[in-house]
Each structure stands twice: as structure tokens, then as C-alpha cells.
N, C-alpha and C. Protein backbone atom coordinates (compact mmCIF):
# COMPACT_ATOMS: atom_id res chain seq x y z
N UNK A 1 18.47 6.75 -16.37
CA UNK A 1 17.43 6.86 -15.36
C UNK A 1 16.27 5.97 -15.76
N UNK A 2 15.53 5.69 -14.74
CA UNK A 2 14.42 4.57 -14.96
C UNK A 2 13.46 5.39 -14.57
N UNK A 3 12.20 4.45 -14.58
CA UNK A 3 10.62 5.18 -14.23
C UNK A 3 9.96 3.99 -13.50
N UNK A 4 9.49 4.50 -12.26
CA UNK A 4 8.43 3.63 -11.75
C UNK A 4 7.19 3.93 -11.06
N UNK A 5 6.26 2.75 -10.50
CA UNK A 5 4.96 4.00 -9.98
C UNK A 5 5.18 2.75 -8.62
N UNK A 6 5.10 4.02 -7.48
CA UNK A 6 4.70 3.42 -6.18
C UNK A 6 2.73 3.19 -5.94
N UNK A 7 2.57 1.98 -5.81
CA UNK A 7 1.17 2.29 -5.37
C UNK A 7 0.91 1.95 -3.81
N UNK A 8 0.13 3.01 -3.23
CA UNK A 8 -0.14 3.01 -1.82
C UNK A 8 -1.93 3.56 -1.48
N UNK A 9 -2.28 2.79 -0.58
CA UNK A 9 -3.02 2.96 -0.14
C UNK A 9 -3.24 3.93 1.17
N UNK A 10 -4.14 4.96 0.36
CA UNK A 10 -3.82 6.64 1.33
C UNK A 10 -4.30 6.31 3.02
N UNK A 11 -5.04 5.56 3.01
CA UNK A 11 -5.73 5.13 4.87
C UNK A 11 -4.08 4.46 5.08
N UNK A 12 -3.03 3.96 4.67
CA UNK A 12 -2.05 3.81 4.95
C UNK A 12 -1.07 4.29 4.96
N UNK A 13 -0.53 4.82 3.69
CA UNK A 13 0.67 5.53 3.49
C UNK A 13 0.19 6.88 2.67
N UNK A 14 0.01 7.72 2.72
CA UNK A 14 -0.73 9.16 1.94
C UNK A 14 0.36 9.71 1.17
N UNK A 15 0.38 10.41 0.14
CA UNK A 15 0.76 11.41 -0.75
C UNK A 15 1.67 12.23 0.70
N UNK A 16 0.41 12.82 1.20
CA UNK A 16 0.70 13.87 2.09
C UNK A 16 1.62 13.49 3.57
N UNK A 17 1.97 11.88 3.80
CA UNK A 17 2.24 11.20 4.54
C UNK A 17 3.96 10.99 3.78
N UNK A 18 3.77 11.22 2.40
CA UNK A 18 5.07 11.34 1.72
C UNK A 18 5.76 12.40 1.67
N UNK A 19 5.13 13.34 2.01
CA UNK A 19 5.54 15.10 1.45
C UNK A 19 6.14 15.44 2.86
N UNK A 20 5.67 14.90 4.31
CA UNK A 20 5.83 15.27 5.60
C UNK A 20 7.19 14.68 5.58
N UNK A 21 7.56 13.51 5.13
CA UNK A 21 9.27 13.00 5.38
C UNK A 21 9.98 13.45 4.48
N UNK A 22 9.82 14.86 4.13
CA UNK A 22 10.70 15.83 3.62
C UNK A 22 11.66 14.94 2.69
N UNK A 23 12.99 15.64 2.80
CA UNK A 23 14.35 15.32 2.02
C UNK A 23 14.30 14.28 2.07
N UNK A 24 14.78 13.50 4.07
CA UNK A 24 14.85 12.36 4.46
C UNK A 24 14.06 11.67 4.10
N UNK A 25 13.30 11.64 3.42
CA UNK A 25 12.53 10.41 3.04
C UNK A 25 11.89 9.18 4.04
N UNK A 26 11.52 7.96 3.05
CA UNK A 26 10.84 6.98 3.88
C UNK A 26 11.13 5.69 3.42
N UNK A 27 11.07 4.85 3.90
CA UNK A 27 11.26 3.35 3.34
C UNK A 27 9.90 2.98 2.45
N UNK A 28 10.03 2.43 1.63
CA UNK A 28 9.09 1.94 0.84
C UNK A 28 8.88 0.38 1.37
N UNK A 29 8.49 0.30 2.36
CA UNK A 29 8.24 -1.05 3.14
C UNK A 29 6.66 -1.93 3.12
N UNK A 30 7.41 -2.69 3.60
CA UNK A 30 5.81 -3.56 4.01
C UNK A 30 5.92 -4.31 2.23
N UNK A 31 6.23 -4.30 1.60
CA UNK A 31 6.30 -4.96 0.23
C UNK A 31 6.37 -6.44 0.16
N UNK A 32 5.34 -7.35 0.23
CA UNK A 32 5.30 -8.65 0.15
C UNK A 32 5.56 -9.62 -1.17
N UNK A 33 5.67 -9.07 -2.11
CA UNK A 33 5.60 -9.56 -3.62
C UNK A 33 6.62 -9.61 -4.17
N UNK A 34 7.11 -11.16 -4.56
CA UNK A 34 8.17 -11.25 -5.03
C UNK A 34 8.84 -10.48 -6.43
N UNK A 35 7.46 -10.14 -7.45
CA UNK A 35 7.59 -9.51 -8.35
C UNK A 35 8.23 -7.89 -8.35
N UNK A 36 7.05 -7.32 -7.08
CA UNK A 36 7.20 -5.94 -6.71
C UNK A 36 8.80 -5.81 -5.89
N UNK A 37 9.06 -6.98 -4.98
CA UNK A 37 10.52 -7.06 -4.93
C UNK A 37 11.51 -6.67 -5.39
N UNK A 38 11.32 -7.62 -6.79
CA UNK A 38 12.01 -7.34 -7.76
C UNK A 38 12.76 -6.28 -8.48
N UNK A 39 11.30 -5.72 -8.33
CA UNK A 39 11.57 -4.19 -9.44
C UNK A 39 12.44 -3.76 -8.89
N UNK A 40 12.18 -3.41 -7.21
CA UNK A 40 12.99 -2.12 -6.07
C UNK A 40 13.98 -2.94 -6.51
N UNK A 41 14.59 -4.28 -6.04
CA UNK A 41 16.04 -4.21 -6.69
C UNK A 41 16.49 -3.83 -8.06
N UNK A 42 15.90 -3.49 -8.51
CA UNK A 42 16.36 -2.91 -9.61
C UNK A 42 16.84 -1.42 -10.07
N UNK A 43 15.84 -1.01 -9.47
CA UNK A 43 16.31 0.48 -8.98
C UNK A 43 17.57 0.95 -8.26
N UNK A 44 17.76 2.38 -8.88
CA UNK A 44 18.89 2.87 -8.63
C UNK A 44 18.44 4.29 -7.78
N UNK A 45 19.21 5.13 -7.40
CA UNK A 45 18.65 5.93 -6.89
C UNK A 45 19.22 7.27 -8.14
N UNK A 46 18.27 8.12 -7.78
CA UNK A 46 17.95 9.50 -8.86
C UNK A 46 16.72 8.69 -9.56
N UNK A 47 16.42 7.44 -9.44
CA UNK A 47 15.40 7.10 -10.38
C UNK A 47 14.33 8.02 -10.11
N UNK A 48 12.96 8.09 -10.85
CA UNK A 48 11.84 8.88 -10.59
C UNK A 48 10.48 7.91 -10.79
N UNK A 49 9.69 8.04 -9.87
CA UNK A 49 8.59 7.14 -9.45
C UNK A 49 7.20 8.02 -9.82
N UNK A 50 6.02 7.26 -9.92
CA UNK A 50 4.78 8.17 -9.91
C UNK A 50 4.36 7.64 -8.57
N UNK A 51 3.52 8.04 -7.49
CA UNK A 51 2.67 7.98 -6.04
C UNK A 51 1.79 7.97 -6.66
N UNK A 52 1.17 6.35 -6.53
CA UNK A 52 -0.28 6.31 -6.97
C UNK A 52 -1.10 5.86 -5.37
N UNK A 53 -2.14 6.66 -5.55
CA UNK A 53 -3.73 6.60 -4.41
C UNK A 53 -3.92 5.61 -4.88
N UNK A 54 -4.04 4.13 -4.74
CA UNK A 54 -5.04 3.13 -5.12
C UNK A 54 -6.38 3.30 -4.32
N UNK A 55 -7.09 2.40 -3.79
CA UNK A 55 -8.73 2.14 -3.45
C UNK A 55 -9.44 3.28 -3.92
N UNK A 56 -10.20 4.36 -3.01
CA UNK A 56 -11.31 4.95 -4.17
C UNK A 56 -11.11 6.10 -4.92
N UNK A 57 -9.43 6.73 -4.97
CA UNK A 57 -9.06 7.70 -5.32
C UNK A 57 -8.46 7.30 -7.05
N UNK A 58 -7.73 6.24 -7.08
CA UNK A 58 -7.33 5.44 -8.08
C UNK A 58 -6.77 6.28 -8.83
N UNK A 59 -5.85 7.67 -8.53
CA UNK A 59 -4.67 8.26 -9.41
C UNK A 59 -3.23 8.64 -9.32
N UNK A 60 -2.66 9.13 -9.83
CA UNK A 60 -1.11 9.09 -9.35
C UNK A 60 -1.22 10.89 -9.20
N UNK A 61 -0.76 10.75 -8.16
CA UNK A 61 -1.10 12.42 -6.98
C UNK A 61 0.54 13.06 -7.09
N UNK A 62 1.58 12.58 -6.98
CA UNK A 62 2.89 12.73 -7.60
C UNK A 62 4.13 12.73 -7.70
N UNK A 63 5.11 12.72 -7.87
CA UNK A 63 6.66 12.25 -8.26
C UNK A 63 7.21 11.74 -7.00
N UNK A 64 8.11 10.63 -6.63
CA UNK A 64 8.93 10.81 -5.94
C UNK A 64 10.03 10.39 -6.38
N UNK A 65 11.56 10.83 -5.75
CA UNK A 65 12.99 10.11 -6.10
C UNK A 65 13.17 9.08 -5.28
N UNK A 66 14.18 8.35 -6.05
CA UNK A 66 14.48 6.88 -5.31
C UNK A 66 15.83 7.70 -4.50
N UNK A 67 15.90 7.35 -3.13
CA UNK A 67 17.58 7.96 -2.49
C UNK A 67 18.22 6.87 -2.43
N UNK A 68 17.86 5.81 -1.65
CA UNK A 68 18.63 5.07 -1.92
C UNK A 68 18.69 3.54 -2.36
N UNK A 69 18.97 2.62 -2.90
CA UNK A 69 19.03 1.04 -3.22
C UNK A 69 18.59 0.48 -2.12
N UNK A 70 18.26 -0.51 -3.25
CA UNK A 70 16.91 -2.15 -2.14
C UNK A 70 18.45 -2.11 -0.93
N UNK A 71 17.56 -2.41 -0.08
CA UNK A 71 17.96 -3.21 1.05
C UNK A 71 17.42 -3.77 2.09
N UNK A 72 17.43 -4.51 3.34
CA UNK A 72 16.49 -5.23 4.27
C UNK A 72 15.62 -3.99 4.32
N UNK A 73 13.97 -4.91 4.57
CA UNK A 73 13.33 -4.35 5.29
C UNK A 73 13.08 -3.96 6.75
N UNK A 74 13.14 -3.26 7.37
CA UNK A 74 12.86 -2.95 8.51
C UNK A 74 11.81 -3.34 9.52
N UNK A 75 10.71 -3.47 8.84
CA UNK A 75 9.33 -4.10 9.33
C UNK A 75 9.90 -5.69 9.29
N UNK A 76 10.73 -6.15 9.17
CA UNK A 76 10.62 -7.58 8.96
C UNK A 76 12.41 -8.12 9.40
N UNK A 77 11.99 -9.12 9.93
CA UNK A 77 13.57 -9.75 10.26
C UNK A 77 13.65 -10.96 9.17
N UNK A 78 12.86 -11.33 7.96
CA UNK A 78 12.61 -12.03 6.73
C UNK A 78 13.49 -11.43 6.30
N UNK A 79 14.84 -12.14 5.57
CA UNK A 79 15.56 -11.71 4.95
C UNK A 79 15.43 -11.42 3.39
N UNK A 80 14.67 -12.42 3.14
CA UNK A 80 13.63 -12.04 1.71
C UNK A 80 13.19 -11.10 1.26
N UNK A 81 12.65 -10.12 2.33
CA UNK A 81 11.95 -9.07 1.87
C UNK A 81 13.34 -8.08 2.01
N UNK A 82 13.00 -6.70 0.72
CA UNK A 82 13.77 -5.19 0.97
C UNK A 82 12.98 -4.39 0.04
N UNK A 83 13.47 -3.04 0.41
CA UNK A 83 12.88 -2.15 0.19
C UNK A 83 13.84 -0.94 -0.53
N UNK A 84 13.53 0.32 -0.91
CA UNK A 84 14.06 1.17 -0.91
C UNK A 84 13.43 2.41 -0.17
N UNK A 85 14.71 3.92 -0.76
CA UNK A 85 14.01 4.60 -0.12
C UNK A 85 13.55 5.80 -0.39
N UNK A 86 12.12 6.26 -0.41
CA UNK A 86 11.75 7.28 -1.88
C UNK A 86 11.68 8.40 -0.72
N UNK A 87 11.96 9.93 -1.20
CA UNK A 87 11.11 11.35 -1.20
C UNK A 87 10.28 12.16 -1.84
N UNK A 88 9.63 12.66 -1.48
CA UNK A 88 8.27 13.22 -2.63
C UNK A 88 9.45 14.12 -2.78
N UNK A 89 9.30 14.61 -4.47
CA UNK A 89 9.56 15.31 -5.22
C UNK A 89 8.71 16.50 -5.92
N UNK A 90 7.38 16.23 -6.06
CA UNK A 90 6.36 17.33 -6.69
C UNK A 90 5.04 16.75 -7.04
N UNK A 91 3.50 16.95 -5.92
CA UNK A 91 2.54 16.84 -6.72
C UNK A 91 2.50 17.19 -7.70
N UNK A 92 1.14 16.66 -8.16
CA UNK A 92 1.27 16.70 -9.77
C UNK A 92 -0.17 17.53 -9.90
N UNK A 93 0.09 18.62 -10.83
CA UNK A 93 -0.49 19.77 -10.96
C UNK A 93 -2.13 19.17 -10.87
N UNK A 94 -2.37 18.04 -11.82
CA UNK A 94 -3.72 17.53 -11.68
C UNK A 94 -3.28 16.24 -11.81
N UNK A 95 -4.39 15.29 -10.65
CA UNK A 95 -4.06 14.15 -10.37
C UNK A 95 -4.54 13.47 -11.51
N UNK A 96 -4.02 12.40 -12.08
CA UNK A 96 -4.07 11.39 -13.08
C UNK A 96 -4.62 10.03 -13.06
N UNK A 97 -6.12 9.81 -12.97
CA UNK A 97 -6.53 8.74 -12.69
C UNK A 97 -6.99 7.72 -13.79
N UNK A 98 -6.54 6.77 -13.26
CA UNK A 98 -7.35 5.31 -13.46
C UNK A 98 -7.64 5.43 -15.03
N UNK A 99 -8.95 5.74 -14.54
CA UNK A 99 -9.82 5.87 -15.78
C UNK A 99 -9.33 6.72 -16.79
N UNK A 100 -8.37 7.63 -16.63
CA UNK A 100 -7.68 8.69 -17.91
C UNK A 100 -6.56 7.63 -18.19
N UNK A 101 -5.80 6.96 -17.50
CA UNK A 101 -4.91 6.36 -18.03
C UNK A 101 -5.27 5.04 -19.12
N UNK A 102 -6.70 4.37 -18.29
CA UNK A 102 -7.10 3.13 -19.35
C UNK A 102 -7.91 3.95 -20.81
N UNK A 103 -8.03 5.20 -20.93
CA UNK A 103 -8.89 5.73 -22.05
C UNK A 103 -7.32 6.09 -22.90
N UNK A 104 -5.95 6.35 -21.96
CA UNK A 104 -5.04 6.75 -22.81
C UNK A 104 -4.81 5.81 -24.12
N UNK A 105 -4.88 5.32 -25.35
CA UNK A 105 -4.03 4.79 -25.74
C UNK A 105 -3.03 4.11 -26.11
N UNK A 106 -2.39 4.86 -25.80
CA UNK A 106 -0.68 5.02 -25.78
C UNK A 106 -0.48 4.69 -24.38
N UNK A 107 -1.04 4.03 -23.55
CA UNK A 107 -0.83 3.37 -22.39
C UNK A 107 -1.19 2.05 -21.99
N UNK A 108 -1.51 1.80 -23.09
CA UNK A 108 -2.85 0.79 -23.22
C UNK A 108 -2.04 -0.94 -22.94
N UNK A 109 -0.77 -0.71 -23.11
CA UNK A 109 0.24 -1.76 -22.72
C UNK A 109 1.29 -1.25 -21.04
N UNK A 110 0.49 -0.68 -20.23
CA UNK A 110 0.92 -0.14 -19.45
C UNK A 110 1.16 -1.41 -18.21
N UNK A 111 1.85 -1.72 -17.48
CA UNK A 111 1.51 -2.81 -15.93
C UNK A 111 0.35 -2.12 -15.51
N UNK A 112 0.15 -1.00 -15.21
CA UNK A 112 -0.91 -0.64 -14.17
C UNK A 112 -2.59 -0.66 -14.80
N UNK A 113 -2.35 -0.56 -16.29
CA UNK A 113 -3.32 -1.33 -16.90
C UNK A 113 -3.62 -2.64 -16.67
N UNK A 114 -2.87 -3.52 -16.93
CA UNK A 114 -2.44 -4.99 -17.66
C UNK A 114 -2.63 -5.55 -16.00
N UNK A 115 -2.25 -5.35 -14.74
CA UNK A 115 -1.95 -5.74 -13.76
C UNK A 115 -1.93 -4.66 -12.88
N UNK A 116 -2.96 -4.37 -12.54
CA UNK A 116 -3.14 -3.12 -11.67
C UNK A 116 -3.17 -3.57 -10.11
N UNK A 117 -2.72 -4.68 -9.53
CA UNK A 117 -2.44 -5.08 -8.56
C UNK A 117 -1.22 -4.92 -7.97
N UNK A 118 -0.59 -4.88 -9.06
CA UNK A 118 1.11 -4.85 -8.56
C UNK A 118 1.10 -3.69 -7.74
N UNK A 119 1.87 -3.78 -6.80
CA UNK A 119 2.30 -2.62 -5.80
C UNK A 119 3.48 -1.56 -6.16
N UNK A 120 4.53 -2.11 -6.83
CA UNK A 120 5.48 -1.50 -7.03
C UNK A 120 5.58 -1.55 -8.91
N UNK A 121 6.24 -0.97 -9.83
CA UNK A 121 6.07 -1.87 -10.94
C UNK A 121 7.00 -0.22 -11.86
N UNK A 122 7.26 -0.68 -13.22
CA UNK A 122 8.16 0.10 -14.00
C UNK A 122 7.14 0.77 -15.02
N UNK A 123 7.54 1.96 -15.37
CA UNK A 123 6.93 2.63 -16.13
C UNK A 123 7.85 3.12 -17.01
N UNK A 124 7.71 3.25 -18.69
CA UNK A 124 8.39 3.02 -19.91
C UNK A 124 8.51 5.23 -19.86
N UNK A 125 9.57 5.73 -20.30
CA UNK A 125 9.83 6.66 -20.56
C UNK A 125 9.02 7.28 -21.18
N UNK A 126 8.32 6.53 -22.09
CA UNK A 126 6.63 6.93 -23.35
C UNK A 126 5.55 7.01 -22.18
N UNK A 127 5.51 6.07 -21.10
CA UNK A 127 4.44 6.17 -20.80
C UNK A 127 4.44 7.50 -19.00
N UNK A 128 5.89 7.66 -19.02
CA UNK A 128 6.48 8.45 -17.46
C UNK A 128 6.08 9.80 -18.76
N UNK A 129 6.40 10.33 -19.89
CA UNK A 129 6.11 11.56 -20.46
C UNK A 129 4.31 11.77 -20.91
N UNK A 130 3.55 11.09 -20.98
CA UNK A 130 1.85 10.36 -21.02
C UNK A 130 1.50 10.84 -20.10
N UNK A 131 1.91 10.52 -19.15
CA UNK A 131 1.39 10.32 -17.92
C UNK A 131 1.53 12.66 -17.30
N UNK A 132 2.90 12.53 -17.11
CA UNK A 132 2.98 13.69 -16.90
C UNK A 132 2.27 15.03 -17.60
N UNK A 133 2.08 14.63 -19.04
CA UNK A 133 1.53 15.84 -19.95
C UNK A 133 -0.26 15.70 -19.28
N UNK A 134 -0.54 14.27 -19.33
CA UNK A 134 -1.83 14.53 -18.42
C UNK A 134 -2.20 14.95 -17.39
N UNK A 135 -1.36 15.30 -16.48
CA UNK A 135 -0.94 15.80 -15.44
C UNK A 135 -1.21 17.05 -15.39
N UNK A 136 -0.31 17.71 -16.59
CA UNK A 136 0.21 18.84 -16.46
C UNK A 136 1.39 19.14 -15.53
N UNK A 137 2.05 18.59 -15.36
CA UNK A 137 3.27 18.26 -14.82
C UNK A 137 4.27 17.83 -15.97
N UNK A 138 5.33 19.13 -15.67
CA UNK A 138 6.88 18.31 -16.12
C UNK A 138 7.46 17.52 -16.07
N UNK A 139 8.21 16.93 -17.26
CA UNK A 139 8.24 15.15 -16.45
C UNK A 139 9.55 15.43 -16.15
């Protein structure tokens, strides 16, 4: 299993905008970045993701599963672009922001540190168990 963090912007895509498409889930669309691309192809599904609030909330609110592998995007007849397709799995007991993650440490080589732009991006098993104990959430 792998680890990754979705980041979304809540005036766009919400936590709570994740939790409403139940089981069925949602496409992780609209993804312009060849990098952030990337990752989703890489992913498998059972993987486990963190839902991060970017703009003024700036924390990861919580879990979702990957269901299923990259494929076309929907928003787009660009064959370039794909997506996958996540379901919320479990807020996270206390949300985990920003600023707790750059004071972590032991995170301190994190992407969302290092490159906190990326939209989509992988998170290291050290830093998916970090993350959760700050939480207070099971990882």
C-alpha cells in the first residue's frame, strides 16, 4: 500500500463535498500538472490519501481510499490529462495543519513542506503514521 495527500481547495471541492459522495466516490479531476499526474498514475487502489484544505484553512481534515486507477479525465477531452477515483474514509479526529506539520521534525523532508504547491503528491509511511498520531487518528 502507498500514501498520498489530495490537496483541494474547500470554495471548490470540500472535505464535506467528499464525505457526501459516499462509497461511490468522486473523480479526483481538474488536475493540470504533469507532476501531480504522475503520482495518480501511480496509484493503485486500497491506497490511502490525506484531504488537505489548502488556502486559509491549510490542514489535512481526513483519509480518503483510492477505488479506482488513473484514467481519462472527464472534465477534459485532452487526452493528457487523468485522474483517479477517491472516497472519504474518516475525518480526522483533529485537523492537522500547516504550521504543526512544518514545526514537525520528522517531516521536515516532507513534499508538502518542500513544495507545498503540488496538488496531488506521496506521503512516506513515517510521515502517513506523523501525521495521523497528530491527528489523533489511526493510521
Amino acid at each position: 500500500m502507498a500514501y498520498w495527500l489530495f490537496k483541494s481547495e474547500p470554495s471548490t471541492w470540500s472535505w464535506d463535498d467528499q464525505v457526501a459522495k459516499g462509497d461511490l466516490g468522486e473523480e479526483w479531476d481538474g488536475v493540470r500538472n504533469y507532476q501531480a499526474r504522475n503520482f495518480m498514475r501511480e496509484m493503485a487502489a486500497g491506497d490511502l490519501g490525506f484531504f488537505y484544505h489548502s488556502q486559509k484553512q491549510k490542514a489535512v481534515v481526513g483519509i480518503v481510499e483510492v477505488l479506482h486507477e488513473a484514467h481519462p479525465d472527464s472534465t477534459t477531452d485532452d487526452p493528457r490529462w487523468e485522474c483517479v477515483d477517491i472516497k472519504a474514509v474518516r475525518g480526522m479526529t483533529r485537523p492537522v495543519t500547516l504550521e504543526q506539520i512544518k514545526a514537525e521534525e520528522r517531516l521536515g523532508d516532507m513534499i508538502l513542506v518542500r513544495n507545498s504547491r503540488l496538488s496531488v503528491q506521496p506521503v512516506t509511511e513515517a510521515e502517513w503514521r506523523v501525521i495521523c498520531a497528530l491527528g489523533d487518528t489511526a493510521p
